[in-house]
Protein backbone atom coordinates (compact mmCIF):
# COMPACT_ATOMS: atom_id res chain seq x y z
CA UNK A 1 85.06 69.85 63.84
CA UNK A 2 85.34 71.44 60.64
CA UNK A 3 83.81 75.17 62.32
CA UNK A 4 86.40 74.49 65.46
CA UNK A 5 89.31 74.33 63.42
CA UNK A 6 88.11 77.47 61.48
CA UNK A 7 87.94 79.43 64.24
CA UNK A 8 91.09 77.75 66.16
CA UNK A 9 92.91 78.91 63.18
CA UNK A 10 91.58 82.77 63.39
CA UNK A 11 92.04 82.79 67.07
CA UNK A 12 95.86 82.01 66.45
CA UNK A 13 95.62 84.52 63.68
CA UNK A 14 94.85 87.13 65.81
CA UNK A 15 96.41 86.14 69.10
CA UNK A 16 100.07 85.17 67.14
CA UNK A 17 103.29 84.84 69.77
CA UNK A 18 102.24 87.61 71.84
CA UNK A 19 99.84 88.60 74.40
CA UNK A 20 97.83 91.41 72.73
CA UNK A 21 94.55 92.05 74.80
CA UNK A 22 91.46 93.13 73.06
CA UNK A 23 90.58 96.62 75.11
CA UNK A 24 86.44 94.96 74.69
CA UNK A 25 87.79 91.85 77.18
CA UNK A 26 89.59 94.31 79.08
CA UNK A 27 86.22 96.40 79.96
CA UNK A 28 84.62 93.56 80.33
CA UNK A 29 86.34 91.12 82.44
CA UNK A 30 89.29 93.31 84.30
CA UNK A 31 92.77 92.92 83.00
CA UNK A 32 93.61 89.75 84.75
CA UNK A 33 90.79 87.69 83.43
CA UNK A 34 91.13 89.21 79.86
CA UNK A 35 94.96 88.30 80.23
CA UNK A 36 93.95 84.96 80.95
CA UNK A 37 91.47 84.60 78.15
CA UNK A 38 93.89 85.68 75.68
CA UNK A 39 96.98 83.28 76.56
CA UNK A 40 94.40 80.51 77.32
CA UNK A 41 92.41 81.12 73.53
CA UNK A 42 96.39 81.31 71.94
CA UNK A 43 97.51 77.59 73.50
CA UNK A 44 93.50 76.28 72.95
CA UNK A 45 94.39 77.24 68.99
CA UNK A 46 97.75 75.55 69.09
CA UNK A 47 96.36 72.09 70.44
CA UNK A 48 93.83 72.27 67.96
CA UNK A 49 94.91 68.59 66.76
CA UNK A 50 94.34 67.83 70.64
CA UNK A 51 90.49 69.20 70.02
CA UNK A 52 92.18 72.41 71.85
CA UNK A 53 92.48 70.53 75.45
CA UNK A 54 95.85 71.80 77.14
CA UNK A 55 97.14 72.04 80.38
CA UNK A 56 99.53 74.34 81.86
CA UNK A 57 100.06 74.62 85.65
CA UNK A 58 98.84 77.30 88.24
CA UNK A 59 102.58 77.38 89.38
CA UNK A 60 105.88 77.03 88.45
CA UNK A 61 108.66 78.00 86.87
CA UNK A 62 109.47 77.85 83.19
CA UNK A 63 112.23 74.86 81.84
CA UNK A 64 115.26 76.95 80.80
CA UNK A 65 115.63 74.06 78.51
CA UNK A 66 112.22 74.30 76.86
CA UNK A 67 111.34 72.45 73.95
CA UNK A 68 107.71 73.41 73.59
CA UNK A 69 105.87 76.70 74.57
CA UNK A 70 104.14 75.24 77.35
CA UNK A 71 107.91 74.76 78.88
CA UNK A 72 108.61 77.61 77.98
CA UNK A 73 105.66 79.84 79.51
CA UNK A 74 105.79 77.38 83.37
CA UNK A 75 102.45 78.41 84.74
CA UNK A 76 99.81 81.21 85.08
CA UNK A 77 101.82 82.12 87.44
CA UNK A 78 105.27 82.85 85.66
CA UNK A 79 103.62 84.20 82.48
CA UNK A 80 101.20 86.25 83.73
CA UNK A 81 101.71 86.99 87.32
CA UNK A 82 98.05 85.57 88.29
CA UNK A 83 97.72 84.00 91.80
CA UNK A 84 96.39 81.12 92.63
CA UNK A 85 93.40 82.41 94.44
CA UNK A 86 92.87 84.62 91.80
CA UNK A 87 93.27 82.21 88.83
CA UNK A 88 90.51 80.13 90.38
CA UNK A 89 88.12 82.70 90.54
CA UNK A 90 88.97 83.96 86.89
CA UNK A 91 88.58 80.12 85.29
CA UNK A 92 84.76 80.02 87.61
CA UNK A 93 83.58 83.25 85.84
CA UNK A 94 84.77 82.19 82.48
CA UNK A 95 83.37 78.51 82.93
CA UNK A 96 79.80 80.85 83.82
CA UNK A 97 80.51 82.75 80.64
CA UNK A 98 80.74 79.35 78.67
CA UNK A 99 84.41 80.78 77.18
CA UNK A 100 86.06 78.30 78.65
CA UNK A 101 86.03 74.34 79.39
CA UNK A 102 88.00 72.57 81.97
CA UNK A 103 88.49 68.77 82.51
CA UNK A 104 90.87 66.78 84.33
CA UNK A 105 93.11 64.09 82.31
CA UNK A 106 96.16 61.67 82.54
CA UNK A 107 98.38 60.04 85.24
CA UNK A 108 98.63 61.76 87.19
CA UNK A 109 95.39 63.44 86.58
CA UNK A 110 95.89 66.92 85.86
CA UNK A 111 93.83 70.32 84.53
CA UNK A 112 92.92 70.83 81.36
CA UNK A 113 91.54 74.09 79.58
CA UNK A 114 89.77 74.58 76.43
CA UNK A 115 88.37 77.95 74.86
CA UNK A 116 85.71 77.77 73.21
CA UNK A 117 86.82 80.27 70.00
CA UNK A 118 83.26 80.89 68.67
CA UNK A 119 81.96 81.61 72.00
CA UNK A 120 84.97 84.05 72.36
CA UNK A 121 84.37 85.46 69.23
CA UNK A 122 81.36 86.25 69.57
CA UNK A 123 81.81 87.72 73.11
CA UNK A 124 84.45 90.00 71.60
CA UNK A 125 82.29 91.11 68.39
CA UNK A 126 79.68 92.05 71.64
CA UNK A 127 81.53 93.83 73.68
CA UNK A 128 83.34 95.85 70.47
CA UNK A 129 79.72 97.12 69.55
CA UNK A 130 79.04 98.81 73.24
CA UNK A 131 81.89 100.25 73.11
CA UNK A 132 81.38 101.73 69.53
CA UNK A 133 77.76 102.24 70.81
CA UNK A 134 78.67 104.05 73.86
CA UNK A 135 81.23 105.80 71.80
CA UNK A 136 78.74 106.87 68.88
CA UNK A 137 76.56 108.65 72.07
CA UNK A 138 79.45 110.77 73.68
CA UNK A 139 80.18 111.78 70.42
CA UNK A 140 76.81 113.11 69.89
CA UNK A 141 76.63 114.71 73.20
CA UNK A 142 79.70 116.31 72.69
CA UNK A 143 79.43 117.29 68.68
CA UNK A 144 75.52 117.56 68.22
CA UNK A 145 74.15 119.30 64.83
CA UNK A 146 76.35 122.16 63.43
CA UNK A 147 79.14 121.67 65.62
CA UNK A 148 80.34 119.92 62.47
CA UNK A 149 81.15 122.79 61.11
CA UNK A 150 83.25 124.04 64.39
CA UNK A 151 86.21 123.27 66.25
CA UNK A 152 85.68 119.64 65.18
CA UNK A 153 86.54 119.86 61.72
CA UNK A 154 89.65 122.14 62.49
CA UNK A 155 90.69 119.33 65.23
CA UNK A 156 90.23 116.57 62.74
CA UNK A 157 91.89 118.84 59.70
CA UNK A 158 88.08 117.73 57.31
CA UNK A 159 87.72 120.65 55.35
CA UNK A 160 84.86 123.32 54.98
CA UNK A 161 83.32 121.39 51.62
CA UNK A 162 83.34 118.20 53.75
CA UNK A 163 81.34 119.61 56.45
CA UNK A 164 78.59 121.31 54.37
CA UNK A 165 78.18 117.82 52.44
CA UNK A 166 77.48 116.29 55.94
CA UNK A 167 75.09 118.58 56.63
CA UNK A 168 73.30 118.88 53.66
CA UNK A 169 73.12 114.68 53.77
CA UNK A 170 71.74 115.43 56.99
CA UNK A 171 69.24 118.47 56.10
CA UNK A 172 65.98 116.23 57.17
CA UNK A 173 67.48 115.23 60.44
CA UNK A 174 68.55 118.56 60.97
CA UNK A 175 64.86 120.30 59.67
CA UNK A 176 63.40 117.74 62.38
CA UNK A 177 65.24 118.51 65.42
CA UNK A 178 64.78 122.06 64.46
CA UNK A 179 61.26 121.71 64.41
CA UNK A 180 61.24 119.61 67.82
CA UNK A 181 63.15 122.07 69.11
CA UNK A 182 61.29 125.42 68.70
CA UNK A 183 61.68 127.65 71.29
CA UNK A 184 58.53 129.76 72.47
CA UNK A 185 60.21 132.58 75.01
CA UNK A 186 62.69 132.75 71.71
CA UNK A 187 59.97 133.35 69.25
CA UNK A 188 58.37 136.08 71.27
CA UNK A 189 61.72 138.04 72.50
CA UNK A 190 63.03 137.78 68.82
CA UNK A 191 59.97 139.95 67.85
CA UNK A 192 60.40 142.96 70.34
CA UNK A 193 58.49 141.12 73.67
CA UNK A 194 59.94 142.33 77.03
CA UNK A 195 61.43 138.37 78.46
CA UNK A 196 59.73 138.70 81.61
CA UNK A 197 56.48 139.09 79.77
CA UNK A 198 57.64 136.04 77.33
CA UNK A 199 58.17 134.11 80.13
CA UNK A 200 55.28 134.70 81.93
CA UNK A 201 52.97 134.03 79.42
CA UNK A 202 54.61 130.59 78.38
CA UNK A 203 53.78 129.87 81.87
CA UNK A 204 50.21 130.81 82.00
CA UNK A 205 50.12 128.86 79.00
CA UNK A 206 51.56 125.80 80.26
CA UNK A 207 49.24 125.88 83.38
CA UNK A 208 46.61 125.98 81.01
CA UNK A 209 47.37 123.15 78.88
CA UNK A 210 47.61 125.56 75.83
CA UNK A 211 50.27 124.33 72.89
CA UNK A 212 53.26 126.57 72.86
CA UNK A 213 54.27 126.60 68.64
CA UNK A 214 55.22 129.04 66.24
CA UNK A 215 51.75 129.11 65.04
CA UNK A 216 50.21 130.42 68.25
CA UNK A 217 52.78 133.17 68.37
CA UNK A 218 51.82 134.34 64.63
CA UNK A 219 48.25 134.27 65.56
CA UNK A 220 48.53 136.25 68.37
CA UNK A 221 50.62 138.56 66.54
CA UNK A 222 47.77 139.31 63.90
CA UNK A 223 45.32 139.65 66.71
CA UNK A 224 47.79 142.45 67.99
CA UNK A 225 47.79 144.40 64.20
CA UNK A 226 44.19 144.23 64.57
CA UNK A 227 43.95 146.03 68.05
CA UNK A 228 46.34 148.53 66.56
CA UNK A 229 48.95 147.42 68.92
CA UNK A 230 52.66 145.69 68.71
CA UNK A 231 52.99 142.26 70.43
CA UNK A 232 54.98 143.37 73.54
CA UNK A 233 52.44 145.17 74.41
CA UNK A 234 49.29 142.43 73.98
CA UNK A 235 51.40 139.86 75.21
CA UNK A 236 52.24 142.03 78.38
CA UNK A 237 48.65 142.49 78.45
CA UNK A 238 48.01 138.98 78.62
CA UNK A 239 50.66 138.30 81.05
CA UNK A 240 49.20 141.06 83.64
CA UNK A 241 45.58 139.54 83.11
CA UNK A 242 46.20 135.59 83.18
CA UNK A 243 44.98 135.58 79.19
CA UNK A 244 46.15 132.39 78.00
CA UNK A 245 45.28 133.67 74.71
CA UNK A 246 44.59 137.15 72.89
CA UNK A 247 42.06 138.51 70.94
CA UNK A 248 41.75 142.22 69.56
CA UNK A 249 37.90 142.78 70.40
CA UNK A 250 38.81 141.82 74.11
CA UNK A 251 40.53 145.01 74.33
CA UNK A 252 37.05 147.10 73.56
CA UNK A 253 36.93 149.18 76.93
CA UNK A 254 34.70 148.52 79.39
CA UNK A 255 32.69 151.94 79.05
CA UNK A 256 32.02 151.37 75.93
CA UNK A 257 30.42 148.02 76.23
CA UNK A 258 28.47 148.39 79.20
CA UNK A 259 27.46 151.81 77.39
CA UNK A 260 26.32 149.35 74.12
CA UNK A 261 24.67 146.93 76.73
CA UNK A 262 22.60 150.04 78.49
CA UNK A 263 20.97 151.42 75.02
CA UNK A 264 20.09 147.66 73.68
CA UNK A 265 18.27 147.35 77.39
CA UNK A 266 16.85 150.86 76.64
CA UNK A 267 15.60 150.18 73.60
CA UNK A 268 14.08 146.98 74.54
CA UNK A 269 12.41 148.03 77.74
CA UNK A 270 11.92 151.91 76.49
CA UNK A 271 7.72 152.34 76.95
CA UNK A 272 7.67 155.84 76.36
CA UNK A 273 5.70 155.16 73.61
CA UNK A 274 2.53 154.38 75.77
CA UNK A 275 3.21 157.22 77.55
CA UNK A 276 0.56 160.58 77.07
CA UNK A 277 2.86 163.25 74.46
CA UNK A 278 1.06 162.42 70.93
């Protein structure tokens, strides 16, 4: 009893007089049923004495007269402009939701409500985190990394120091998605590599199961020094020969090594030596 009245007496707290609907019950429910919710969890907290049982019509008109809010407010009908049709399909869902009770008492019998206020606590502390959730992730689609330091900051008047604080408190995150981020065709173009031939050779790569990182690109760029050549020129090499990969002594012409391979066979097979001549 004790945790009831504790959390009759917030839900009057927050509901007061008024009908102020939480924009969570609103996404969640539609505005009728969060309408609903709200006036039903404000008169629940008022008959708290009453373990929060009240009644108030589907129809009606308020007493002019009025000596109690219930009077006063008639029906669902009068104070909120619910239907009857509708009204009974917003108290089924909530009875589902277990945020609200019903019961039928007195002579004549007639319907009673009863909110359960932790339950609809609960479902509003729920529904407030998605929102902030879903929130939190358009704002990182929208703003990702540096664009702290952009139009963002002007729009929300932060200032310059601000920013570079966030980013510095941010530096590993940052260093990671840089990292997870590198950008091969990038790498190449950014030291002198025709983008075609970048492009190309990423692909080639990528059929071939071959890693595309920053260290392959250095690697391949030492292997160009060493054949005396820049790296738009052995990586246009590699693109108009399939070469997933470079290495300086593959560009040894062809003359020359099937002239090496004809004097080691010469030498080997050479019988001149057996021949007359001494």
């Amino acid at each position: 009893m004790n945790s009831f009245l504790n959390s009759a007496d917030l839900a009057r707290a927050i509901d007061g007089p008024r009908i102020a609907i939480p924009r969570a019950s609103i996404q969640a429910l539609g505005l009728e049923a969060a309408a609903f919710l709200q006036q039903a969890s404000f008169l629940s907290s008022l008959k708290a004495e009453a373990g929060g049982w009240f009644d108030l019509p589907a129809e009606g008109e308020p007493d002019p007269e009025a000596t109690n809010i219930f009077a006063e407010l008639g029906s669902w009908q009068a104070c909120l402009g619910i239907q009857r049709d509708a009204l009974r399909k917003i108290r089924r869902k909530l009875c589902e939701m277990s945020l609200l009770e019903e019961k039928r008492a007195g002579v004549p019998a007639r319907l009673h409500y009863r909110v359960n206020h932790d339950a609809y606590l609960r479902f509003l502390a729920d529904c407030g985190q998605k929102i902030q959730n879903a929130e939190n992730r358009k704002l990182d689609a929208e703003y990702p990394q540096t664009s702290l330091q952009g139009s963002r900051i002007q729009e929300c008047g932060v200032s310059a120091d601000y920013s570079r604080k966030i980013q510095e408190s941010f530096k590993d995150i940052n260093n990671t998605r840089s990292k997870a981020r590198f950008d091969f065709v990038e790498a190449l173009v950014s030291r002198g590599v025709d983008p075609i031939h970048a492009r190309e050779w990423q692909a080639i790569r990528k059929k071939k199961r071959v890693t595309l990182t920053e260290e392959a690109v250095l690697l391949t760029e030492r292997e160009a020094e060493k054949a005396g050549i820049n790296l738009g020129d052995a990586i246009e090499t590699c693109a108009l020969r399939g070469w997933a990969g470079f290495k300086a002594d593959w560009l040894t012409p062809n003359n020359e090594r099937s002239s090496q391979t004809r004097s080691l066979v010469e030498d080997l097979t050479d019988t001149s030596w057996a021949q007359g001549g001494w």
